[in-house]
C-alpha atoms as a PDB file:
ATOM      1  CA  UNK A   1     -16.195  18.695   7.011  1.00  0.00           C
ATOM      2  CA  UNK A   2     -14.591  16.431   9.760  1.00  0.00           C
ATOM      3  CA  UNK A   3     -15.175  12.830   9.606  1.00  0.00           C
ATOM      4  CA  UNK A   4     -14.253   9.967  12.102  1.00  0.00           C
ATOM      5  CA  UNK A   5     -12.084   8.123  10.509  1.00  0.00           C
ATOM      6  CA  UNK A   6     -10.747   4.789  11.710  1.00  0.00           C
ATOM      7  CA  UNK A   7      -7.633   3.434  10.272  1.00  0.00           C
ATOM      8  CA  UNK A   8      -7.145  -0.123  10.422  1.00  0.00           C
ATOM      9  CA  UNK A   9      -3.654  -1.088  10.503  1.00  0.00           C
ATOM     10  CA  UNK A  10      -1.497   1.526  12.246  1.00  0.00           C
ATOM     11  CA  UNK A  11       1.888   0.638  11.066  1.00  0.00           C
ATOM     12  CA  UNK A  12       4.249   2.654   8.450  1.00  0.00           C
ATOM     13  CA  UNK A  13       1.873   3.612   5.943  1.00  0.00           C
ATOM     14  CA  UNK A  14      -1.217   3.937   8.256  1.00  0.00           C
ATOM     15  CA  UNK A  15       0.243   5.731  10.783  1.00  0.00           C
ATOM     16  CA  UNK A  16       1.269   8.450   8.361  1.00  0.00           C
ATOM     17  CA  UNK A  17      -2.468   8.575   6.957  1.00  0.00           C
ATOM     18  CA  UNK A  18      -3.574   8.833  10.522  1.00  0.00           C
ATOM     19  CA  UNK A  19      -0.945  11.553  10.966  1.00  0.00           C
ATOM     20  CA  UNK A  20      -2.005  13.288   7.686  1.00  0.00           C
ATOM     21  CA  UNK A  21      -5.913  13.186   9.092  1.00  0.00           C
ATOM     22  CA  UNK A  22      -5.372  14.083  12.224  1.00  0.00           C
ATOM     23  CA  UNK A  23      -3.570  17.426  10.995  1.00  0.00           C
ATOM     24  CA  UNK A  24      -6.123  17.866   8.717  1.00  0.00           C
ATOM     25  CA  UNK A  25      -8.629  17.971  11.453  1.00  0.00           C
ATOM     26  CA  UNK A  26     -10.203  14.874  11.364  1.00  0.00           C
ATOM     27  CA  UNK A  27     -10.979  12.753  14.523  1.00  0.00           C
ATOM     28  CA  UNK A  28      -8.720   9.519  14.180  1.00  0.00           C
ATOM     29  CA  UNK A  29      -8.614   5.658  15.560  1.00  0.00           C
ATOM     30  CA  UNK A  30      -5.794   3.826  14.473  1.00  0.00           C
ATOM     31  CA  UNK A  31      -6.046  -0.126  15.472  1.00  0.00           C
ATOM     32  CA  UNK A  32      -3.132  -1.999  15.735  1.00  0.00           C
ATOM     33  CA  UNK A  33      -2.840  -5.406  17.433  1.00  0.00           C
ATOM     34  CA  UNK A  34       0.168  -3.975  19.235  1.00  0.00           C
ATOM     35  CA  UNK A  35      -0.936  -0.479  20.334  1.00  0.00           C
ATOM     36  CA  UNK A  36       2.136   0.361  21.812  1.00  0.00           C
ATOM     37  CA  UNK A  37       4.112   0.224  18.721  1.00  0.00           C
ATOM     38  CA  UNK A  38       1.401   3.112  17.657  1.00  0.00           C
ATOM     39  CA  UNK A  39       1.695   5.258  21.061  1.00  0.00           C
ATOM     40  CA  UNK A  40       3.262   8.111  19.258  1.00  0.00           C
ATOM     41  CA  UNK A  41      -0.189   8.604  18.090  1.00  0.00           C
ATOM     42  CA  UNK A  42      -1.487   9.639  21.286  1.00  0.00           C
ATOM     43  CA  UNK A  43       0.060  12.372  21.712  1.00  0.00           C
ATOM     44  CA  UNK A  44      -1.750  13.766  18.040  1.00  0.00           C
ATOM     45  CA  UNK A  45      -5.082  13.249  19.495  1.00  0.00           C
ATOM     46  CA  UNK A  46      -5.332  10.130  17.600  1.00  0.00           C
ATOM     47  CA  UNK A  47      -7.326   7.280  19.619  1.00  0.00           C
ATOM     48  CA  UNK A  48      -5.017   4.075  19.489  1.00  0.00           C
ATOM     49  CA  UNK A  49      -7.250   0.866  19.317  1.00  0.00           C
ATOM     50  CA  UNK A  50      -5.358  -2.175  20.106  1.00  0.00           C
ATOM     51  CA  UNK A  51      -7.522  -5.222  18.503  1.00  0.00           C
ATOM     52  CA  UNK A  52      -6.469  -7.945  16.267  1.00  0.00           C
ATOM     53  CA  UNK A  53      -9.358  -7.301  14.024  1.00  0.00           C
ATOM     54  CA  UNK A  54      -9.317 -11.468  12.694  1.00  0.00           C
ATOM     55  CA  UNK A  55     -10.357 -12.230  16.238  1.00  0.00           C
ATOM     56  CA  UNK A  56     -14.227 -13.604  16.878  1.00  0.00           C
ATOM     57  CA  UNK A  57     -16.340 -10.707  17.943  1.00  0.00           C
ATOM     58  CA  UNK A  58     -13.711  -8.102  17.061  1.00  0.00           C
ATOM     59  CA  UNK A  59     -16.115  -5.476  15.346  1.00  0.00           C
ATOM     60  CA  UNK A  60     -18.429  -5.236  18.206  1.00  0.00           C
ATOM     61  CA  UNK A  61     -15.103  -3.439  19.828  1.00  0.00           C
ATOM     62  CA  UNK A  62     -15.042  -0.738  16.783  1.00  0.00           C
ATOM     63  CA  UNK A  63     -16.970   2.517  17.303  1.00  0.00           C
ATOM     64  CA  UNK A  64     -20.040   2.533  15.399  1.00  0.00           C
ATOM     65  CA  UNK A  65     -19.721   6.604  14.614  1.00  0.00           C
ATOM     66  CA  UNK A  66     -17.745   6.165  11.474  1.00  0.00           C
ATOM     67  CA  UNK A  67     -17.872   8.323   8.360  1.00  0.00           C
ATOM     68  CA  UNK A  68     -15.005   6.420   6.573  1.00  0.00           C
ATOM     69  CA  UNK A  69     -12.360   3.585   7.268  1.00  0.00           C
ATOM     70  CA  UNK A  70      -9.124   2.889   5.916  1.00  0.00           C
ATOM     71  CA  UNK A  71      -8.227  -0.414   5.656  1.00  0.00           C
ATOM     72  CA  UNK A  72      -4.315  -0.840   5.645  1.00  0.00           C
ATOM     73  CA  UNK A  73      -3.364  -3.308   7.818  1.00  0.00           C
ATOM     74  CA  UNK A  74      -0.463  -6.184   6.865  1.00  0.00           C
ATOM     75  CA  UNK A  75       0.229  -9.602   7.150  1.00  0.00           C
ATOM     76  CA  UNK A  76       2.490 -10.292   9.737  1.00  0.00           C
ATOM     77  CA  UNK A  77       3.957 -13.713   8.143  1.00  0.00           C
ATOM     78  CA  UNK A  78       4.197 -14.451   4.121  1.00  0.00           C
ATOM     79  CA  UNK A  79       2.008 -17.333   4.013  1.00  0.00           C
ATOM     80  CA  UNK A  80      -1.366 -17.574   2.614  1.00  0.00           C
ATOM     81  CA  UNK A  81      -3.199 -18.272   5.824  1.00  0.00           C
ATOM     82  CA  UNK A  82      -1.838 -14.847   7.620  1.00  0.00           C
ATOM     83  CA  UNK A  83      -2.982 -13.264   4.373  1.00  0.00           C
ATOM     84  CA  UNK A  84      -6.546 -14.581   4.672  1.00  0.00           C
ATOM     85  CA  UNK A  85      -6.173 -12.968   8.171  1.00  0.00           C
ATOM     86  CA  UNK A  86      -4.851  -9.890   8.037  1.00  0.00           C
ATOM     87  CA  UNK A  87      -6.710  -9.371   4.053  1.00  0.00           C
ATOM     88  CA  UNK A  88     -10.214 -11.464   4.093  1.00  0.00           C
ATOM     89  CA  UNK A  89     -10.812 -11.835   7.589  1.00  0.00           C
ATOM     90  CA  UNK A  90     -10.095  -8.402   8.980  1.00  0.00           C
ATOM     91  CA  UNK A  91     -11.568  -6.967   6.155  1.00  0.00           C
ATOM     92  CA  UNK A  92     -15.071  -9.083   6.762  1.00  0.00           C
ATOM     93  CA  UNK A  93     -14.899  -7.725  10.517  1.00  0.00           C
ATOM     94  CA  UNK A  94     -14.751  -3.716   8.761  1.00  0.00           C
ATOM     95  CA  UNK A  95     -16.847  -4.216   6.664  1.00  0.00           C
ATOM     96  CA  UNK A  96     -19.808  -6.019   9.677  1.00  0.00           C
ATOM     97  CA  UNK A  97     -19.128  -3.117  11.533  1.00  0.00           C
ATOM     98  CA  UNK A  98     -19.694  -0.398   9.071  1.00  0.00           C
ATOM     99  CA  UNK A  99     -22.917  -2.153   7.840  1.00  0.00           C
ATOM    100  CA  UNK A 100     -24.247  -2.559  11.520  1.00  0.00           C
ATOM    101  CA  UNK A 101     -23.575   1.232  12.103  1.00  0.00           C
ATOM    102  CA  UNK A 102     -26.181   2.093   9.398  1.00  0.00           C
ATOM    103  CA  UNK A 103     -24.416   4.982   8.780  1.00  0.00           C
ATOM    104  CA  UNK A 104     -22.763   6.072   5.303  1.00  0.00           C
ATOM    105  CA  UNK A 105     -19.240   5.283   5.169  1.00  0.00           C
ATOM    106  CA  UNK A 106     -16.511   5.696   2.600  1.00  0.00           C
ATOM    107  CA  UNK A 107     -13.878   2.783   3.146  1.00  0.00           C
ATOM    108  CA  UNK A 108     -11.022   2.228   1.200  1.00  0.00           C
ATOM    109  CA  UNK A 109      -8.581  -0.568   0.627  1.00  0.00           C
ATOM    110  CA  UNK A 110      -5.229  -0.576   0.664  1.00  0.00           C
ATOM    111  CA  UNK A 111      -4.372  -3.345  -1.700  1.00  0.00           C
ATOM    112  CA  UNK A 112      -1.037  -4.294  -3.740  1.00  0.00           C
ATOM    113  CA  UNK A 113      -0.368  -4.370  -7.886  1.00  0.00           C
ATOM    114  CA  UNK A 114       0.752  -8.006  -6.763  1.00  0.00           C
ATOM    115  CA  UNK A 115      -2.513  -8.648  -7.536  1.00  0.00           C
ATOM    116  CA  UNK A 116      -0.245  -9.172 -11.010  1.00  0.00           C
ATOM    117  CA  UNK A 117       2.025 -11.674 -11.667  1.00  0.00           C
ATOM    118  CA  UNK A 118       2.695 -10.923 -15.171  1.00  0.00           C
ATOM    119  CA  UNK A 119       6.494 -12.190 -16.675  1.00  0.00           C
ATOM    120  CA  UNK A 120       5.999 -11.015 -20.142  1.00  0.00           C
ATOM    121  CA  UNK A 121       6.871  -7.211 -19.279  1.00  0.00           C
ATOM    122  CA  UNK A 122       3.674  -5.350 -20.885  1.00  0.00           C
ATOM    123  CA  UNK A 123       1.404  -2.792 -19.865  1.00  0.00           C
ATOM    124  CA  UNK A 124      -0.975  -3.182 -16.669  1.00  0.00           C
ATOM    125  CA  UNK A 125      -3.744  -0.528 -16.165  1.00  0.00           C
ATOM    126  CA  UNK A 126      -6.730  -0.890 -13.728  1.00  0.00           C
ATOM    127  CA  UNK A 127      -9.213  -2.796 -16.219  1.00  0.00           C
ATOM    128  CA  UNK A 128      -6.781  -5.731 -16.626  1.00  0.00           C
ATOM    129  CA  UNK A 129      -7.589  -8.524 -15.414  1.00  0.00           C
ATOM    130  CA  UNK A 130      -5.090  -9.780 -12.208  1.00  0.00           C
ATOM    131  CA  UNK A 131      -2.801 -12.890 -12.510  1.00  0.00           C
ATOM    132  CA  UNK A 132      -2.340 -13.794  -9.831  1.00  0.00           C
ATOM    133  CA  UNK A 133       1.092 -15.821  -9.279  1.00  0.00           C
ATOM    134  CA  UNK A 134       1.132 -17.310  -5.894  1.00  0.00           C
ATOM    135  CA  UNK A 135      -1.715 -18.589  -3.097  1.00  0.00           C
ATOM    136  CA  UNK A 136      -1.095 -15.244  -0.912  1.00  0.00           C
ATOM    137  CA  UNK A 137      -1.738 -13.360  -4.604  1.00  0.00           C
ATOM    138  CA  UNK A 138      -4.826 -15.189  -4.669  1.00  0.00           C
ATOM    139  CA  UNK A 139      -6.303 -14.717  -1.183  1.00  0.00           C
ATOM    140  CA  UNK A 140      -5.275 -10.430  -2.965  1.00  0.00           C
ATOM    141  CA  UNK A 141      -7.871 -11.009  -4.945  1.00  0.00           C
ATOM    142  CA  UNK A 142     -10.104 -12.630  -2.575  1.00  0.00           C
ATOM    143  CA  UNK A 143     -10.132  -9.683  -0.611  1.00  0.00           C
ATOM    144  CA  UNK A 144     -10.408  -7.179  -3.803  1.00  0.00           C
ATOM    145  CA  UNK A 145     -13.528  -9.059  -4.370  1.00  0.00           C
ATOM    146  CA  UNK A 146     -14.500  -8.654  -0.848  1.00  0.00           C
ATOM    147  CA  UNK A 147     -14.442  -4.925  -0.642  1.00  0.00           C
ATOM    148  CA  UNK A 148     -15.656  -4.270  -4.180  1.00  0.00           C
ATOM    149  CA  UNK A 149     -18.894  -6.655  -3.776  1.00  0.00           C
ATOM    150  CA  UNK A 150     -19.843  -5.066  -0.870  1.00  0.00           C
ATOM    151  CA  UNK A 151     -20.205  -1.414  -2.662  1.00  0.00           C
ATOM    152  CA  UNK A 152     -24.332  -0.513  -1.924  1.00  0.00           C
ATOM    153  CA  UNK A 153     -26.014   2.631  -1.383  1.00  0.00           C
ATOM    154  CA  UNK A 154     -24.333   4.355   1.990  1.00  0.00           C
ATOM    155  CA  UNK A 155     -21.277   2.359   1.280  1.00  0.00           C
ATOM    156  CA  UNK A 156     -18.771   3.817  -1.160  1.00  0.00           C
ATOM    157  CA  UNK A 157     -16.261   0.581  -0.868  1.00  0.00           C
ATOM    158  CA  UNK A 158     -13.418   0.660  -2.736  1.00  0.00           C
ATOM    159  CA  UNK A 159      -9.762  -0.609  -3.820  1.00  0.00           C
ATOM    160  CA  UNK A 160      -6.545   1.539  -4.221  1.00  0.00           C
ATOM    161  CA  UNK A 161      -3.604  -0.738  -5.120  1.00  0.00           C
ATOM    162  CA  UNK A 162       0.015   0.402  -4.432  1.00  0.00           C
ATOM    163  CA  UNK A 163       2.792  -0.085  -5.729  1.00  0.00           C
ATOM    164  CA  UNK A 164       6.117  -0.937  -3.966  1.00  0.00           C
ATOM    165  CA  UNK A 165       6.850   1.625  -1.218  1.00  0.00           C
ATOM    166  CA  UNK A 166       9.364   3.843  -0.113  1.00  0.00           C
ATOM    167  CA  UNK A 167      10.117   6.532   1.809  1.00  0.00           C
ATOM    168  CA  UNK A 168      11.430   7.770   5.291  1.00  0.00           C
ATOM    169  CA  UNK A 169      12.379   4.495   7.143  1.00  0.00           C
ATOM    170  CA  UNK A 170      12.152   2.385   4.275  1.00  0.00           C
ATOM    171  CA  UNK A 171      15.374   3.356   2.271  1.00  0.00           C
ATOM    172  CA  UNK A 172      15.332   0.034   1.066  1.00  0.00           C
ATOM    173  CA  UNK A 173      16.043   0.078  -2.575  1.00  0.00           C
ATOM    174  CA  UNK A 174      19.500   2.248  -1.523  1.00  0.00           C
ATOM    175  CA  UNK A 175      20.494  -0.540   1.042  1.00  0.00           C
ATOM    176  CA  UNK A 176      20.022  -3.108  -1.046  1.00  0.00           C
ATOM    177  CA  UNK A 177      21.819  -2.191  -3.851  1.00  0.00           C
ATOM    178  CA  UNK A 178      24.605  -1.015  -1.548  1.00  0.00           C
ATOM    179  CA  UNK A 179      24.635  -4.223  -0.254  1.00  0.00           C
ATOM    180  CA  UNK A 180      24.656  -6.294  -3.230  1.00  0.00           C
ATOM    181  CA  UNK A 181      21.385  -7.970  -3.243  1.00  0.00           C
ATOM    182  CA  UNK A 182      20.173  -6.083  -5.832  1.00  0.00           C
ATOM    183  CA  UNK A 183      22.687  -6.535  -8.710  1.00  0.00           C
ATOM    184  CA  UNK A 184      23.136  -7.362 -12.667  1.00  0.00           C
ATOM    185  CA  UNK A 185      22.689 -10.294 -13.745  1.00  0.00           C
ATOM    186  CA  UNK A 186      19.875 -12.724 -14.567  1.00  0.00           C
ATOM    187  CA  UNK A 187      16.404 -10.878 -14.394  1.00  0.00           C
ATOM    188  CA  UNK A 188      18.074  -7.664 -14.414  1.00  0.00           C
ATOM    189  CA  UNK A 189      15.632  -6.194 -16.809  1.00  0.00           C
ATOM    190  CA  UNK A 190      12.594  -6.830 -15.351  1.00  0.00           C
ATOM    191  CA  UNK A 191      10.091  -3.545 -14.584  1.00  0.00           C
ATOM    192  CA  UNK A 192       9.825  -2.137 -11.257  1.00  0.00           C
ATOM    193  CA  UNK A 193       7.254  -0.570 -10.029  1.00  0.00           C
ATOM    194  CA  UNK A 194       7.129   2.177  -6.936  1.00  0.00           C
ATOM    195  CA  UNK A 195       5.399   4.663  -4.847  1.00  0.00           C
ATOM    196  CA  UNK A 196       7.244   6.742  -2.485  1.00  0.00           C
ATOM    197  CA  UNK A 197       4.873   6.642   0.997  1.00  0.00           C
ATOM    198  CA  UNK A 198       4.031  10.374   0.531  1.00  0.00           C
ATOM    199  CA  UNK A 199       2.466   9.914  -2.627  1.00  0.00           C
ATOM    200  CA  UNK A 200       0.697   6.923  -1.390  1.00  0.00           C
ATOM    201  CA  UNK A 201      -0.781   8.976   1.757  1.00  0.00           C
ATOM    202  CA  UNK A 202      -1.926  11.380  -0.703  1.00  0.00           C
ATOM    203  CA  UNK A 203      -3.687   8.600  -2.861  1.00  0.00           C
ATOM    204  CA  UNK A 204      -5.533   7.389   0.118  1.00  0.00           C
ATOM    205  CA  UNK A 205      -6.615  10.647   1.404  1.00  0.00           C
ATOM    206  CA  UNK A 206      -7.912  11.587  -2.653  1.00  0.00           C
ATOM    207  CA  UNK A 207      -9.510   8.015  -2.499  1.00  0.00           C
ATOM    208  CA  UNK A 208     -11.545   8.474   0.469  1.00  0.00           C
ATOM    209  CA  UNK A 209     -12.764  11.972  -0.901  1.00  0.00           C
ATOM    210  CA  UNK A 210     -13.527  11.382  -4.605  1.00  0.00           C
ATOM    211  CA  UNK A 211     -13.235   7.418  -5.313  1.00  0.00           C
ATOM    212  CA  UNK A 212     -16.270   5.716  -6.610  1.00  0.00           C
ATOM    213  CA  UNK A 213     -18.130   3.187  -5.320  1.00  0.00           C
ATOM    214  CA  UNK A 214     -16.606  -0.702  -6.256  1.00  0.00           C
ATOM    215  CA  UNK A 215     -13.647   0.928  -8.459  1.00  0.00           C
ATOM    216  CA  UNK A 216      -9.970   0.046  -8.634  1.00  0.00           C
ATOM    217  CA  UNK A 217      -7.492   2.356  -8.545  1.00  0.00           C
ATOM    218  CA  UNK A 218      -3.453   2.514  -9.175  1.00  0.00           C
ATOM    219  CA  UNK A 219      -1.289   4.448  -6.882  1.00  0.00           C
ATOM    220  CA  UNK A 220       2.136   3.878  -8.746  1.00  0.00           C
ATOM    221  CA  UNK A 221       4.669   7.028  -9.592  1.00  0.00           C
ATOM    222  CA  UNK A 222       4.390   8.052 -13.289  1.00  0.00           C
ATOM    223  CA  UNK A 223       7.775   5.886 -14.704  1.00  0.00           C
ATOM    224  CA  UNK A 224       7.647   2.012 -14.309  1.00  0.00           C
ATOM    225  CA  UNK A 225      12.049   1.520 -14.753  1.00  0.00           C
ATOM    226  CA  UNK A 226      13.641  -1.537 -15.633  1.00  0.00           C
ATOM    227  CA  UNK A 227      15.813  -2.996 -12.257  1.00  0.00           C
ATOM    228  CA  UNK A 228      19.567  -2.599 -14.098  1.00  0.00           C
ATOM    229  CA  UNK A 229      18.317   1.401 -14.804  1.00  0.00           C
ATOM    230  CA  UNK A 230      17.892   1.921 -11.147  1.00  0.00           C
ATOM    231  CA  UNK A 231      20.856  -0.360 -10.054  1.00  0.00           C
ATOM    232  CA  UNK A 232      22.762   1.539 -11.746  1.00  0.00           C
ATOM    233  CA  UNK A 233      22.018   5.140 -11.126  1.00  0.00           C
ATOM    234  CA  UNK A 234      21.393   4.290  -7.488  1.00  0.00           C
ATOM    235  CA  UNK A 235      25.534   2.840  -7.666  1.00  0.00           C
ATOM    236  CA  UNK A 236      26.517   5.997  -9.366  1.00  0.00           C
ATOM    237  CA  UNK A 237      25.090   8.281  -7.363  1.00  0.00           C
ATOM    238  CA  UNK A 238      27.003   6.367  -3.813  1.00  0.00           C
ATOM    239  CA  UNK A 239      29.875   6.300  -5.470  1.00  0.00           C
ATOM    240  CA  UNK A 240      30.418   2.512  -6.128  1.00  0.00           C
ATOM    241  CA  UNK A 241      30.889   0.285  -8.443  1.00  0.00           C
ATOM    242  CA  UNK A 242      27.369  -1.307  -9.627  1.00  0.00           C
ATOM    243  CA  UNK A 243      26.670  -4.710  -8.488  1.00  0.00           C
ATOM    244  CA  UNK A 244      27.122  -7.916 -10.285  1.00  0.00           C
ATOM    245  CA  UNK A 245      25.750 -11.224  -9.351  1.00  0.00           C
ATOM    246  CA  UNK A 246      28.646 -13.660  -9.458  1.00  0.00           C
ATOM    247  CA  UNK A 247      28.484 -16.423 -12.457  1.00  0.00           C
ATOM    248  CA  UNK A 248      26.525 -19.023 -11.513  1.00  0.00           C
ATOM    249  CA  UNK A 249      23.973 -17.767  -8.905  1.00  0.00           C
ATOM    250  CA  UNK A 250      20.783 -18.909  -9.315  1.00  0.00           C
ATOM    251  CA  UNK A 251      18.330 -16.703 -10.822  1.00  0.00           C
ATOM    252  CA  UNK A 252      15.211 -16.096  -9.884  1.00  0.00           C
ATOM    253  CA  UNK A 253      11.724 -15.393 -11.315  1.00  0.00           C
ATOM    254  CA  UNK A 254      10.395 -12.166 -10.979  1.00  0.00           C
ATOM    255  CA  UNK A 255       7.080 -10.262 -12.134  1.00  0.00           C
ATOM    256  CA  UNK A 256       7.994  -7.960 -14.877  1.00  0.00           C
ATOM    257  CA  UNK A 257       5.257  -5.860 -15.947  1.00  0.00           C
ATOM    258  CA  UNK A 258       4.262  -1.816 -16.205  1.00  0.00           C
ATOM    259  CA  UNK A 259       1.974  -0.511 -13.754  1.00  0.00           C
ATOM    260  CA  UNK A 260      -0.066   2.093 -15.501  1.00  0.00           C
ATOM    261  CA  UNK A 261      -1.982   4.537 -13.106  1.00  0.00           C
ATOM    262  CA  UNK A 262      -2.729   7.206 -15.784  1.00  0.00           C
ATOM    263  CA  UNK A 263      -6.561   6.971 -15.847  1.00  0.00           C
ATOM    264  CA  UNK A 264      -6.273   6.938 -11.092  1.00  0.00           C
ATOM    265  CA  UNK A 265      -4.221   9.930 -11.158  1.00  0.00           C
ATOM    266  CA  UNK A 266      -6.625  12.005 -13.392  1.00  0.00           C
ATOM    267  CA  UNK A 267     -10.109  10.403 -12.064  1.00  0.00           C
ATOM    268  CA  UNK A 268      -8.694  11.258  -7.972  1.00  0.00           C
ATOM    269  CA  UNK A 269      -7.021  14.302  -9.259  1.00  0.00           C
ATOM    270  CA  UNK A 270      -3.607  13.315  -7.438  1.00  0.00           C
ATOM    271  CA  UNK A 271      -0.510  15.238  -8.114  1.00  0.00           C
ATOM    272  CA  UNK A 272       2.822  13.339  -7.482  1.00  0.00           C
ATOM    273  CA  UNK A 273       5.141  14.922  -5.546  1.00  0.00           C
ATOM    274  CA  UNK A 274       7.842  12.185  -6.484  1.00  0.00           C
ATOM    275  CA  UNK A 275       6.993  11.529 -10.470  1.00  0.00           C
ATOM    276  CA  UNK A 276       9.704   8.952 -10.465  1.00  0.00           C
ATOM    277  CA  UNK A 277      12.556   6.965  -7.890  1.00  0.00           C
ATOM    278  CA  UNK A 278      15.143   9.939  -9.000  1.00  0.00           C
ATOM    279  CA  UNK A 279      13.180  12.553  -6.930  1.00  0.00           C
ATOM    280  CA  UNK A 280      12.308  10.627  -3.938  1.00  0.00           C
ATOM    281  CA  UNK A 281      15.007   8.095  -3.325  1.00  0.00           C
ATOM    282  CA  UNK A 282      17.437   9.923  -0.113  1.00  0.00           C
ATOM    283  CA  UNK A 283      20.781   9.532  -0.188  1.00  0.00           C
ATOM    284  CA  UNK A 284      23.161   9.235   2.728  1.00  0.00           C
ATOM    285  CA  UNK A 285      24.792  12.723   2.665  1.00  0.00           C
ATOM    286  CA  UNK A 286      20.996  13.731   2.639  1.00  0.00           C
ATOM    287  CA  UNK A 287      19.345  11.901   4.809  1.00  0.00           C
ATOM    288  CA  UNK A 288      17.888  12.931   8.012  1.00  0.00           C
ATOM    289  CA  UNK A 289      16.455   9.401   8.640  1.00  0.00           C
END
């Protein structure tokens, strides 16, 4: 059945779930504090909002005919006030809005696996407890708490952490290991773990139809790989020798854990269309980004 949907946070990943719903059918609003950096949305049917949704009195601006929000918007600086805005605050003006609308609404979070800031390399699934490592990590879990609190009857709340992503655009993990900044050396065997955006799209749209009220959920491909693994085949497979961090350069501390998402893809019944990096990673004699 069609729902109104209203995706907060139009940028790379929720523009392509507003894309994905508005081809499914769906009626759409995408907010973005900049709406013209969303205007190719327009011309999909979908209704581009523009609203910074930390603002006083922003959710009397949101429609009140919601069946189900998505709540992906960023940060737009790395500090832990702009997290509290674009993560607890924006999430508090949702959440006002869907409750004053007294209608039943399925809303889903977008949140991150940096809720974890695990060193010690072992296995994270969705019943272990975060860590976080940081004051933006913590203001994560603020919000986490936020959305999963407010679960009640006629509103199916819920949190769907991701992974790092990738995908058209974002060919990051090629760049930077093209350009040397990711390289052996100190830290090199730290776990990464990834999502290409497809696969993430797909975990939103399976969270909004089948996720359960207050539950987390993982969205993270099926093979956690240590950073010298993919440094490597990613050198290989340019053509160039792999990346070494000269002697001497400071190290730095990452978080090196697994990201388990076994028991999310079963319970959402989500197939991954890129299992690991090796099938979704685009290469430049490839690409057509």
């Amino acid at each position: 059945m069609p729902m109104h949907v209203l995706v907060a946070g139009a940028g790379w990943l929720g523009s392509a779930v507003a894309r994905e719903l508005a081809a499914g059918g769906h009626r759409v609003t995408a907010v973005r504090r900049d709406p013209s950096r969303a205007s190719g949305l327009n011309s999909l049917g979908v209704n581009v909002l523009g609203l910074d949704l930390a603002a006083p009195a922003s959710a009397e601006r949101l429609p009140r005919d919601l069946d189900a929000v998505v709540a992906c918007q960023s940060s737009s600086a790395d500090s832990p006030e702009a997290y509290r805005r674009a993560y607890l605050e924006a999430n508090r003006t949702l959440l006002d809005a869907v409750r004053a609308s007294g209608r039943p609404v399925a809303f889903v979070y977008t949140g991150s696996t940096g809720v974890f800031g695990q060193r010690d390399g072992g296995e994270v699934d969705e019943e272990t407890e975060p860590m976080p490592a940081s004051q933006a990590a913590e203001v994560l879990c603020e919000a986490e708490r936020l959305v999963r609190e407010a679960a009640a009857p006629g509103l199916r709340s819920l949190v769907l952490r991701l992974s790092g992503l990738y995908g058209p655009g974002r060919n990051w993990l090629v760049e930077r290991v093209r350009g040397g900044q990711m390289a052996l050396g100190p830290g090199d065997g730290a776990w990464l773990n990834l999502l290409h955006r497809d696969d993430a799209v797909a975990a939103v749209l399976a969270a909004l139809e089948r996720g359960g009220a207050g539950r987390v959920y993982h969205a993270t491909d099926a093979e956690p790989v240590r950073r010298r693994e993919l440094i490597r085949w990613v050198a290989e497979r340019l053509g160039i020798p792999v990346p070494e961090r000269p002697e001497g350069a400071p190290s730095t501390r990452l978080a090196d854990r697994r990201i388990l998402g076994d028991r999310s893809r079963a319970e959402l019944g989500i197939e991954l269309r890129h299992p690991t990096f090796r099938e979704g990673l685009v290469f430049p004699e490839t690409s057509n980004v």
